[in-house]
C-alpha atoms as a PDB file:
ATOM      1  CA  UNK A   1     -12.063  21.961   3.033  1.00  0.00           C
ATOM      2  CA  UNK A   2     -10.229  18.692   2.965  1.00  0.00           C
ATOM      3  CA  UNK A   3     -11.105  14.769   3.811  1.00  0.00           C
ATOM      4  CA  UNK A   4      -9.777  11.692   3.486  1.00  0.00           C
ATOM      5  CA  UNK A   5     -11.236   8.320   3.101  1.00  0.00           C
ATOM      6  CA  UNK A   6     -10.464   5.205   6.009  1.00  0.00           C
ATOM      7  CA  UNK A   7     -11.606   2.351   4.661  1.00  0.00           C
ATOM      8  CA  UNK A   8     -10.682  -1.297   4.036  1.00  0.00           C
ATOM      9  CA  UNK A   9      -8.558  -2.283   0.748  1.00  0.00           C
ATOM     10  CA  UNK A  10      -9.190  -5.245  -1.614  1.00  0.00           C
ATOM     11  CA  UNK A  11      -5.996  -7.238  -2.186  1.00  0.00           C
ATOM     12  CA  UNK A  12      -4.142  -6.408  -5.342  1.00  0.00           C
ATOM     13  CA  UNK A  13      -7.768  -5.426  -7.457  1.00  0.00           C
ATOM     14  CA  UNK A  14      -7.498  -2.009  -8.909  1.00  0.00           C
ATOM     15  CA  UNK A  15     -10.823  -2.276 -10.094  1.00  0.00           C
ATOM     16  CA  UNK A  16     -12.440  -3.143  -7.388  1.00  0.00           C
ATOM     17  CA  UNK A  17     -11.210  -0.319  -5.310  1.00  0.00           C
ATOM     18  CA  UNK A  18     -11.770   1.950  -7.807  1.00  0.00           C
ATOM     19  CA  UNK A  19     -15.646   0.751  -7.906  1.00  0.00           C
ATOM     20  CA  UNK A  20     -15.665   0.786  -4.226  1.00  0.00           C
ATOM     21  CA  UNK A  21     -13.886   4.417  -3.217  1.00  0.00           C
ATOM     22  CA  UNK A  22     -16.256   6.069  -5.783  1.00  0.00           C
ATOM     23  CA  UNK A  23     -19.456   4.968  -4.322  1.00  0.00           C
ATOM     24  CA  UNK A  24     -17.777   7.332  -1.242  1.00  0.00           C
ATOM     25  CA  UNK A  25     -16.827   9.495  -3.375  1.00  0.00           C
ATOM     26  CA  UNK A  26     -20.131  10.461  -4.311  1.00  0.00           C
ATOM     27  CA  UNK A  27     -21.310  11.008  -0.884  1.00  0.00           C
ATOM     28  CA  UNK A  28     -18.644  13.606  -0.190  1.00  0.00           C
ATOM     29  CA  UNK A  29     -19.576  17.072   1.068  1.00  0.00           C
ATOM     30  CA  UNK A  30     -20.213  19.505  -2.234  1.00  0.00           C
ATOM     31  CA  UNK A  31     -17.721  21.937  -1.186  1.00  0.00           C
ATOM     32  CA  UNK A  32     -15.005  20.101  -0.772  1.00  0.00           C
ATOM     33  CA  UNK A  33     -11.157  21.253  -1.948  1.00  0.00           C
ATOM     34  CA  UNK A  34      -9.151  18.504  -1.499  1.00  0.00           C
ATOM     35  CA  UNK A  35      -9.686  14.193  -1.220  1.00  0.00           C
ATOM     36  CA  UNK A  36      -7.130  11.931   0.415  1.00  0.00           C
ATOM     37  CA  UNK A  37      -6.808   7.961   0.190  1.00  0.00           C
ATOM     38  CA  UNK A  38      -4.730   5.802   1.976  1.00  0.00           C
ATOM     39  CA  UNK A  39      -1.121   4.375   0.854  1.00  0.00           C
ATOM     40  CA  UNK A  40      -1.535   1.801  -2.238  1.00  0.00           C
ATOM     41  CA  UNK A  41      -5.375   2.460  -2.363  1.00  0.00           C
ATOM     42  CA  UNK A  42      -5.764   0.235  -5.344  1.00  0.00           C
ATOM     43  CA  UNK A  43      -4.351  -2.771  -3.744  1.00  0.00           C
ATOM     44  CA  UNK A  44      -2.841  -2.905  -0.341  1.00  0.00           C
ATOM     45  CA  UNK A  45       0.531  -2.787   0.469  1.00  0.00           C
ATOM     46  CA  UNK A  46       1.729  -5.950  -1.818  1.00  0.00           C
ATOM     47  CA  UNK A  47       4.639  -6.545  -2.316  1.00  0.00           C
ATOM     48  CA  UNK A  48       3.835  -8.006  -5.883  1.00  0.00           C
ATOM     49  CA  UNK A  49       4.221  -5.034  -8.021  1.00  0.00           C
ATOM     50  CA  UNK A  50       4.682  -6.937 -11.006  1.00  0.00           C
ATOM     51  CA  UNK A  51       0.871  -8.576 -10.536  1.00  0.00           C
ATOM     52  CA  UNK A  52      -0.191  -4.896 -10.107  1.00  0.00           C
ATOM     53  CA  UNK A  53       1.564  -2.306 -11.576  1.00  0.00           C
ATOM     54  CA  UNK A  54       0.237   0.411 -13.944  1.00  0.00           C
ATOM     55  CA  UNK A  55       1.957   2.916 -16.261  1.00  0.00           C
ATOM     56  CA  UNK A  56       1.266   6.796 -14.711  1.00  0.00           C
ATOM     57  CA  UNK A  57      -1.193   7.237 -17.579  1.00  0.00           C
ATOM     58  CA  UNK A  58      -3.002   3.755 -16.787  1.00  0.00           C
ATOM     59  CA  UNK A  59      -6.384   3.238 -15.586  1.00  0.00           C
ATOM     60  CA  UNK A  60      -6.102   4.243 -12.240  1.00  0.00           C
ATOM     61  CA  UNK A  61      -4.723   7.794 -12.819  1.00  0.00           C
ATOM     62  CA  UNK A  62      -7.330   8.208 -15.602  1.00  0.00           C
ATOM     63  CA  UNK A  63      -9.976   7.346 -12.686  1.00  0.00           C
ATOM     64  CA  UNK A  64      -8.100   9.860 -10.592  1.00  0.00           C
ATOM     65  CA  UNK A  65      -8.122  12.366 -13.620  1.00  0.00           C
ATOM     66  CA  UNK A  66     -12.107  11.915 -14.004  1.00  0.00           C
ATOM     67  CA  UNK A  67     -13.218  12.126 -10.437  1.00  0.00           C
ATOM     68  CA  UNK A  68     -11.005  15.633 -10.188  1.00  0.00           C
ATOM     69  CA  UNK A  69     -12.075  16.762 -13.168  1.00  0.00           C
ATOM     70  CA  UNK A  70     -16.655  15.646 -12.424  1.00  0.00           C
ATOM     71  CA  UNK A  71     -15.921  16.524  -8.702  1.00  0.00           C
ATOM     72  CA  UNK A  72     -13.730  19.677  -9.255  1.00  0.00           C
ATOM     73  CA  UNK A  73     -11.517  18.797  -6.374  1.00  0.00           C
ATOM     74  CA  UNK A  74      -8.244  17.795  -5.986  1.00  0.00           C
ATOM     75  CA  UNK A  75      -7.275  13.435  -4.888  1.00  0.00           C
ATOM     76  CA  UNK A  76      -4.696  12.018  -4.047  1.00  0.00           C
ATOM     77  CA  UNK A  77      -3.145   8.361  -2.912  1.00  0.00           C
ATOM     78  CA  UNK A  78      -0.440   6.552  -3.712  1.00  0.00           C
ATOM     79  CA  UNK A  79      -0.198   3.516  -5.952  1.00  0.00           C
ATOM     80  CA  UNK A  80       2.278   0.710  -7.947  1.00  0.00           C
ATOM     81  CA  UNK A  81       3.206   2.061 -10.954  1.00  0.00           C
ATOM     82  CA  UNK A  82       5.941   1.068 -13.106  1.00  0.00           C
ATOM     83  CA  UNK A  83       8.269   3.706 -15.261  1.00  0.00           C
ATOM     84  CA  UNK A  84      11.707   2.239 -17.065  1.00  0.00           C
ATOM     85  CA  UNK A  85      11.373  -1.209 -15.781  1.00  0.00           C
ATOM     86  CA  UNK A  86      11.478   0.063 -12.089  1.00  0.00           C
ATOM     87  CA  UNK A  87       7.748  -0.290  -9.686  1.00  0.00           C
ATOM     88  CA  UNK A  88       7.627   2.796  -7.537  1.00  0.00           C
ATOM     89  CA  UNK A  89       5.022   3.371  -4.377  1.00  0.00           C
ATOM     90  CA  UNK A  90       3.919   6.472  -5.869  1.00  0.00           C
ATOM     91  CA  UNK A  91       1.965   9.297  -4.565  1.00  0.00           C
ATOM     92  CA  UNK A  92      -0.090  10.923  -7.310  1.00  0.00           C
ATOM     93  CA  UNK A  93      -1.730  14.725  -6.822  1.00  0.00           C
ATOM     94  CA  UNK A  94      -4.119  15.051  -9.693  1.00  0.00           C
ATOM     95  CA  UNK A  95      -5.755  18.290  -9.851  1.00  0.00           C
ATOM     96  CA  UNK A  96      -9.144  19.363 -11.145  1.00  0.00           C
ATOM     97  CA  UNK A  97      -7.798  20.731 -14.594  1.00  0.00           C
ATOM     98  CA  UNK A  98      -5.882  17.026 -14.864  1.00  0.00           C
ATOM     99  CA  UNK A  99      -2.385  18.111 -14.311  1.00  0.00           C
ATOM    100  CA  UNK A 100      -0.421  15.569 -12.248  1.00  0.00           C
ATOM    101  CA  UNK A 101       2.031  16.094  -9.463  1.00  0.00           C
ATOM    102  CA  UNK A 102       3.935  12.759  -7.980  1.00  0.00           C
ATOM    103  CA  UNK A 103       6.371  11.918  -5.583  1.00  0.00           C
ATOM    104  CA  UNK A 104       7.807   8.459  -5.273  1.00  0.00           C
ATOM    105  CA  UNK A 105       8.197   7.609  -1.484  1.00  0.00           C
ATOM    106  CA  UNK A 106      11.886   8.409   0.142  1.00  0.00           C
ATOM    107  CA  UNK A 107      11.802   5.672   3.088  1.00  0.00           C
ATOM    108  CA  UNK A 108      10.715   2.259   1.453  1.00  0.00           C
ATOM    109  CA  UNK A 109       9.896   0.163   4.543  1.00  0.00           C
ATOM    110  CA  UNK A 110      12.647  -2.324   4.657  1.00  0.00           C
ATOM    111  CA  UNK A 111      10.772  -4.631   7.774  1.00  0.00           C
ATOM    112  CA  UNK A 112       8.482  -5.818   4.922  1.00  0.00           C
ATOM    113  CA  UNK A 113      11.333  -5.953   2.029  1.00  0.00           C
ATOM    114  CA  UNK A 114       9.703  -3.020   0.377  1.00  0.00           C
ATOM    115  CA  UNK A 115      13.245  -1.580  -0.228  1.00  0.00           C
ATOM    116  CA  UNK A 116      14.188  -5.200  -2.386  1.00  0.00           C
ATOM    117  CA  UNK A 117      11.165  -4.418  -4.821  1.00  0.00           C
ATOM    118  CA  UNK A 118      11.001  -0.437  -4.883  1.00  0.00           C
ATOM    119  CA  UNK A 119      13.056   2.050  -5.926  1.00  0.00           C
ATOM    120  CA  UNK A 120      13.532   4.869  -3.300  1.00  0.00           C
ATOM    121  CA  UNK A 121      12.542   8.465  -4.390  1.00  0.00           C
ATOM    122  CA  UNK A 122      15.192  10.813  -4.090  1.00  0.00           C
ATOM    123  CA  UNK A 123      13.436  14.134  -3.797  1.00  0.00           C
ATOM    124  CA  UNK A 124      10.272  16.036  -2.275  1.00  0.00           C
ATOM    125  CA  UNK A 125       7.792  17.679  -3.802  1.00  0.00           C
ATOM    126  CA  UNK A 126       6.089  20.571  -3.345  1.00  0.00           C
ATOM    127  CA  UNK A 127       2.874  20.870  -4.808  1.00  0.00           C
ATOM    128  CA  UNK A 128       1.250  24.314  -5.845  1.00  0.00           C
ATOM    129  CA  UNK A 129      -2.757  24.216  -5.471  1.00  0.00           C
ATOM    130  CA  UNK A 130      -5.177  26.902  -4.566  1.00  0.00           C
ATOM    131  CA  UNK A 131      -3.048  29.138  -2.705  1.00  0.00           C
ATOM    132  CA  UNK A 132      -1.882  26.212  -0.683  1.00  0.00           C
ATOM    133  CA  UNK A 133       2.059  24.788  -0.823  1.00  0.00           C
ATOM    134  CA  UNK A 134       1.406  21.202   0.055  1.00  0.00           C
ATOM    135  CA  UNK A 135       4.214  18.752   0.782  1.00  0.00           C
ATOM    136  CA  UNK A 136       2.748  14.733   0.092  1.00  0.00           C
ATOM    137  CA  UNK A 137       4.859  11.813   2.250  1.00  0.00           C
ATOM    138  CA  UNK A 138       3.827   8.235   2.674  1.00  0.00           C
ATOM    139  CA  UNK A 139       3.856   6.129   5.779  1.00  0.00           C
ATOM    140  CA  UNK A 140       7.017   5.401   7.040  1.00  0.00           C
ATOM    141  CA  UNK A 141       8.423   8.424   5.768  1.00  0.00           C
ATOM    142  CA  UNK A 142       6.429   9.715   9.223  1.00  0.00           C
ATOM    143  CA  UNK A 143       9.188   8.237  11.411  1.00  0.00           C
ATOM    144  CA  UNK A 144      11.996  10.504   9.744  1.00  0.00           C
ATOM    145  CA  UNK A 145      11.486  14.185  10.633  1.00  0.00           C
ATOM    146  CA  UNK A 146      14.551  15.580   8.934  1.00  0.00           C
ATOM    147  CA  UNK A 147      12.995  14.734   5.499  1.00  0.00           C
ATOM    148  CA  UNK A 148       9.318  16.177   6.391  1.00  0.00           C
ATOM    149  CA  UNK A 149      11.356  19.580   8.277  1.00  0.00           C
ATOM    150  CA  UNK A 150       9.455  22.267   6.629  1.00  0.00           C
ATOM    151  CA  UNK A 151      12.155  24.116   5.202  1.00  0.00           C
ATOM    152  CA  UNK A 152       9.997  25.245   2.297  1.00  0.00           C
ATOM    153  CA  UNK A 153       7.532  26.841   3.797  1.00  0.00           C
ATOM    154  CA  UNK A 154       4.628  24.282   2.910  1.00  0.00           C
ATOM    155  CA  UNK A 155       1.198  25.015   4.264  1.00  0.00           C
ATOM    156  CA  UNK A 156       0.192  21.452   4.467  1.00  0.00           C
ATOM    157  CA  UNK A 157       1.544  17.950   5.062  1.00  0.00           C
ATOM    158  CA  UNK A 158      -0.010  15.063   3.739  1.00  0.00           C
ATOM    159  CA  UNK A 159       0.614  11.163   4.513  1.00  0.00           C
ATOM    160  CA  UNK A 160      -1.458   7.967   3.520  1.00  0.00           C
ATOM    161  CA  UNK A 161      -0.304   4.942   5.352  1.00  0.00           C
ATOM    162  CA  UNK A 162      -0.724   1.053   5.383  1.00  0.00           C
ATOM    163  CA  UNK A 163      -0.005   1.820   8.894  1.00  0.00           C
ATOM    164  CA  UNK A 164      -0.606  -1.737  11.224  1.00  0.00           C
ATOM    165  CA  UNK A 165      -1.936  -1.460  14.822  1.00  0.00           C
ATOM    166  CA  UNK A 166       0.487  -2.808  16.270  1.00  0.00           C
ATOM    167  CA  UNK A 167       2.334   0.432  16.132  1.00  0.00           C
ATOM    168  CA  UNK A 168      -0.617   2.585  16.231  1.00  0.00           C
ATOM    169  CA  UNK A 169       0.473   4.568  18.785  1.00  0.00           C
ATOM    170  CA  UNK A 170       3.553   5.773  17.099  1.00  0.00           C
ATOM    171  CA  UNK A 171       1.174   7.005  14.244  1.00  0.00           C
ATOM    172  CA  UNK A 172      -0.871   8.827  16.783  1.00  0.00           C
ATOM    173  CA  UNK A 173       2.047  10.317  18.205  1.00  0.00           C
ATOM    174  CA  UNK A 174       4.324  11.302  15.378  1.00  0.00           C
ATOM    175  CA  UNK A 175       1.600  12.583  13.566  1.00  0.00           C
ATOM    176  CA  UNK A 176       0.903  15.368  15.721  1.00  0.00           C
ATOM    177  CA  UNK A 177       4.373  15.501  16.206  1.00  0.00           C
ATOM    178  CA  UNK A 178       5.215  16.296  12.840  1.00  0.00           C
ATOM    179  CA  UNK A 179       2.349  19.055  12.807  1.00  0.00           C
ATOM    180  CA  UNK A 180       4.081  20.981  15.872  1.00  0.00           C
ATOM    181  CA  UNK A 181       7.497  21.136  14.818  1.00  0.00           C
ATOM    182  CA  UNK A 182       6.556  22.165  11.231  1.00  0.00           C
ATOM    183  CA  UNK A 183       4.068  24.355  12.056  1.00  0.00           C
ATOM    184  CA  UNK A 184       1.479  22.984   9.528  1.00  0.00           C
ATOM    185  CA  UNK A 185      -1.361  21.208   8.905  1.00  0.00           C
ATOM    186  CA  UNK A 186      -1.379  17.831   8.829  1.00  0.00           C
ATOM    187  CA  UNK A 187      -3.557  15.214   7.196  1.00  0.00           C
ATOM    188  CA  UNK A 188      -2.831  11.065   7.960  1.00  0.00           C
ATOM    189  CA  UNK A 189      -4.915   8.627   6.307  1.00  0.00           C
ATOM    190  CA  UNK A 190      -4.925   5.048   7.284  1.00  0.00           C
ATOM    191  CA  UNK A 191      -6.632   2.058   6.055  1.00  0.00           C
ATOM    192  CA  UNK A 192      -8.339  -0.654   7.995  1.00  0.00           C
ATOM    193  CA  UNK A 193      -8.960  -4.279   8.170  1.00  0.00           C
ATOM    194  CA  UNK A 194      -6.735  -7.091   7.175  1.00  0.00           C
ATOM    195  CA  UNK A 195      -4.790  -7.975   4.541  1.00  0.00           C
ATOM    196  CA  UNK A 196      -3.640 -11.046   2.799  1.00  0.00           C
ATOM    197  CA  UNK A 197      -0.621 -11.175   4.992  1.00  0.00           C
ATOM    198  CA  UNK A 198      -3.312 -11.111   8.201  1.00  0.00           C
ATOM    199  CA  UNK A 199      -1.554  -7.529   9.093  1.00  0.00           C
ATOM    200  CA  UNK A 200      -4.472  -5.798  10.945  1.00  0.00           C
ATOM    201  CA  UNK A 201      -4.923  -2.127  10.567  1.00  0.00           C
ATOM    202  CA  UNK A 202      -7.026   0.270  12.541  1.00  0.00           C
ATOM    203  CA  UNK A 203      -7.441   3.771  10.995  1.00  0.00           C
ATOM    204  CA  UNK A 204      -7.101   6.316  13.636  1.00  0.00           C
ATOM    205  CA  UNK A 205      -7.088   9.386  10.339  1.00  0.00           C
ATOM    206  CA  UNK A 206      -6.087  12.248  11.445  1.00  0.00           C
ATOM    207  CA  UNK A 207      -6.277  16.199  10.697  1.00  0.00           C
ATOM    208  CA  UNK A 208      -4.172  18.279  12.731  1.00  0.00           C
ATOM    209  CA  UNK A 209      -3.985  21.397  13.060  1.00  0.00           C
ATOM    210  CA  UNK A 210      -0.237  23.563  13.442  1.00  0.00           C
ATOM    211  CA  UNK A 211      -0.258  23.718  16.847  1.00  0.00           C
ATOM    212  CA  UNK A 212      -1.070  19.904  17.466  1.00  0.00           C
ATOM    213  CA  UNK A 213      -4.738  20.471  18.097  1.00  0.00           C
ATOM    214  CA  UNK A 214      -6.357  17.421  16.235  1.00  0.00           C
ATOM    215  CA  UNK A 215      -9.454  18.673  14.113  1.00  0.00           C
ATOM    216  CA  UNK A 216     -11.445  15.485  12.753  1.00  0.00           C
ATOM    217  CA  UNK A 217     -13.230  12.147  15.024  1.00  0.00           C
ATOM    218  CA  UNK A 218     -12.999   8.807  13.478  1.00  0.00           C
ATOM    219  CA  UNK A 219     -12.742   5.964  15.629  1.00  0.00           C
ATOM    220  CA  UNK A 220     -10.766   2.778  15.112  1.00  0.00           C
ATOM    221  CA  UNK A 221     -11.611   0.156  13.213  1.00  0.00           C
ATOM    222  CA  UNK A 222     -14.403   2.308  11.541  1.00  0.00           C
ATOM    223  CA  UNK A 223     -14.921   3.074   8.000  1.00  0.00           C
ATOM    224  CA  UNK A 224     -15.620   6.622   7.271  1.00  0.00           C
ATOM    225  CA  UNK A 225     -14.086  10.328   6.141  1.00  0.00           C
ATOM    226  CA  UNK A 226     -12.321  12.601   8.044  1.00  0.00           C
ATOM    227  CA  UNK A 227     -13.096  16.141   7.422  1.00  0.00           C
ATOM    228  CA  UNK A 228     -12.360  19.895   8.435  1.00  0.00           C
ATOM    229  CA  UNK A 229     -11.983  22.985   6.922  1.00  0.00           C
ATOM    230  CA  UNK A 230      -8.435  24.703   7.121  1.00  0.00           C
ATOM    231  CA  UNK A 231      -7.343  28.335   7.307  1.00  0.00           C
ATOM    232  CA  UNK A 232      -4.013  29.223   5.613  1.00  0.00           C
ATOM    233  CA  UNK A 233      -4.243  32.896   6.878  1.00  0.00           C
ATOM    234  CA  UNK A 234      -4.310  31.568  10.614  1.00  0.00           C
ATOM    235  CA  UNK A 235      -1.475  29.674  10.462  1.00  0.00           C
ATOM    236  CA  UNK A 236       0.535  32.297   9.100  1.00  0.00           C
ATOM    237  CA  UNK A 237      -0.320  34.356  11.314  1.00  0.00           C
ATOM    238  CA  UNK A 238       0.009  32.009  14.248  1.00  0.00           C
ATOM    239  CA  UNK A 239       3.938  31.287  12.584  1.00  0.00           C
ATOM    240  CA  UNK A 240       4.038  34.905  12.821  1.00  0.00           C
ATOM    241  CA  UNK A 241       3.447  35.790  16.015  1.00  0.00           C
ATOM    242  CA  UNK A 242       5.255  33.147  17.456  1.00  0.00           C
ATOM    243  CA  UNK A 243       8.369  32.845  15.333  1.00  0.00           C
ATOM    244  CA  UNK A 244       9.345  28.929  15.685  1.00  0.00           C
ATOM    245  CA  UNK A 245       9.941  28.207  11.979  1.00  0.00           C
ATOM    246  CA  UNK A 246      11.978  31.247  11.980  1.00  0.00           C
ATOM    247  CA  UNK A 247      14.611  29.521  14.657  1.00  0.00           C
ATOM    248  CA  UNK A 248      15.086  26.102  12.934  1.00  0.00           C
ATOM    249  CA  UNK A 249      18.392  24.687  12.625  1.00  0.00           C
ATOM    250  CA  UNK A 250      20.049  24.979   8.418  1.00  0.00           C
ATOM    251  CA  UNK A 251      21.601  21.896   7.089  1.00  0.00           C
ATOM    252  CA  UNK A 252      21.442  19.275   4.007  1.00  0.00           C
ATOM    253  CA  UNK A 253      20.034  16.180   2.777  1.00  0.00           C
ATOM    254  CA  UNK A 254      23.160  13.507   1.409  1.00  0.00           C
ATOM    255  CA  UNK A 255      21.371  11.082  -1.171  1.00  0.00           C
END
């Protein structure tokens, strides 16, 4: 089973979000597998990393570590951390044993200057847990389907976004647009509320399932947790019997 959290963010206060997603926390379902939050969970999407940042063995990832560890689930969300004098917007998959997978987002969003402040990941990754090959993106990385193509066979895609409604509709779409073509599951957590830059967001999670059939009901503008359980061996079979992934095009990635 898997869930993610919509909810408002408190401007550049780790500890305060920390307090405030593990009061939900504790009211999650007992048998769950897997815990999403949105895109820079810990502060919003600032671009003030140096007010922010943490090291990838800072407080927040200890948090992360804990909850995994009391809850035995896997969380994950991305936050500012710093590594070699750089700040990357980092997604962090920390599973129940403690182990840590990352990925540092690809597509830094350059309408808000993220690119000037953020270094740009230059690689996927495909995380191994419970059976389950799970491929982690953040927000705008949605709008660039080459990068999410599923050449490597993932069972699941994952993106937590700061995502504004102004553009909600391209979420909405895209979303279940990047579920179809890959054949996957797809989770998209959103935030809501407004930030310090009075950018309004609405929500509007999402699971998907890998024929576009959308599997949770959160309204927008409402605080709450997405939830559904997921079968692995009926989307195999599904990619089976009808062969799509099997026809998609070859080609490579220049960085």
């Amino acid at each position: 089973m898997i869930a993610g959290i919509q909810s408002h963010l408190i401007w550049e206060n780790p500890a305060e979000n920390r307090n405030y997603f593990e009061e939900k926390i504790n009211s999650l379902p007992k048998n769950l597998d897997l815990l999403v939050l949105p895109e820079m969970f810990t502060t919003g999407f600032t671009m003030n990393p140096e007010k922010v940042a943490e090291k990838i063995d800072g407080k927040t990832v200890s948090w992360l570590q804990k909850i995994a560890s009391e809850k035995n689930f896997a969380i994950t969300g991305s936050l500012v951390i710093e590594e070699n004098g750089n700040y990357y917007n980092r997604l962090v998959f920390v599973h129940p044993s403690g182990k840590i997978d990352f990925y540092d987002k690809k597509h830094t969003f350059t309408l808000a200057g993220e690119d000037k402040v953020y270094v740009s990941g230059k690689k996927k990754t495909i995380i191994h847990y419970q059976g389950w090959k799970i491929c982690g993106l953040i927000c705008y990385d949605l709008r660039f389907p080459v990068w999410a193509r599923n050449i490597e066979n993932y069972d699941l895609l994952i993106y937590m976004a700061n995502w504004p409604i102004a553009r909600i509709k391209a979420w909405d779409t895209l979303l279940k647009a990047r579920a179809i073509e890959n054949m996957s599951y797809t989770i998209g957590v959103n935030r809501i509320g407004v930030d310090e830059n009075q950018y309004q967001y609405c929500g509007n999670s999402l699971i998907i399932d890998y024929l576009g059939t959308q599997l949770s009901d959160l309204q927008y503008n409402e605080e709450g947790i997405i939830v559904s359980k997921i079968n692995k061996k009926d989307q195999e079979n599904t990619r089976e019997n009808l062969g799509f992934l099997k026809d998609k095009d070859s080609f490579s990635i220049d960085l």
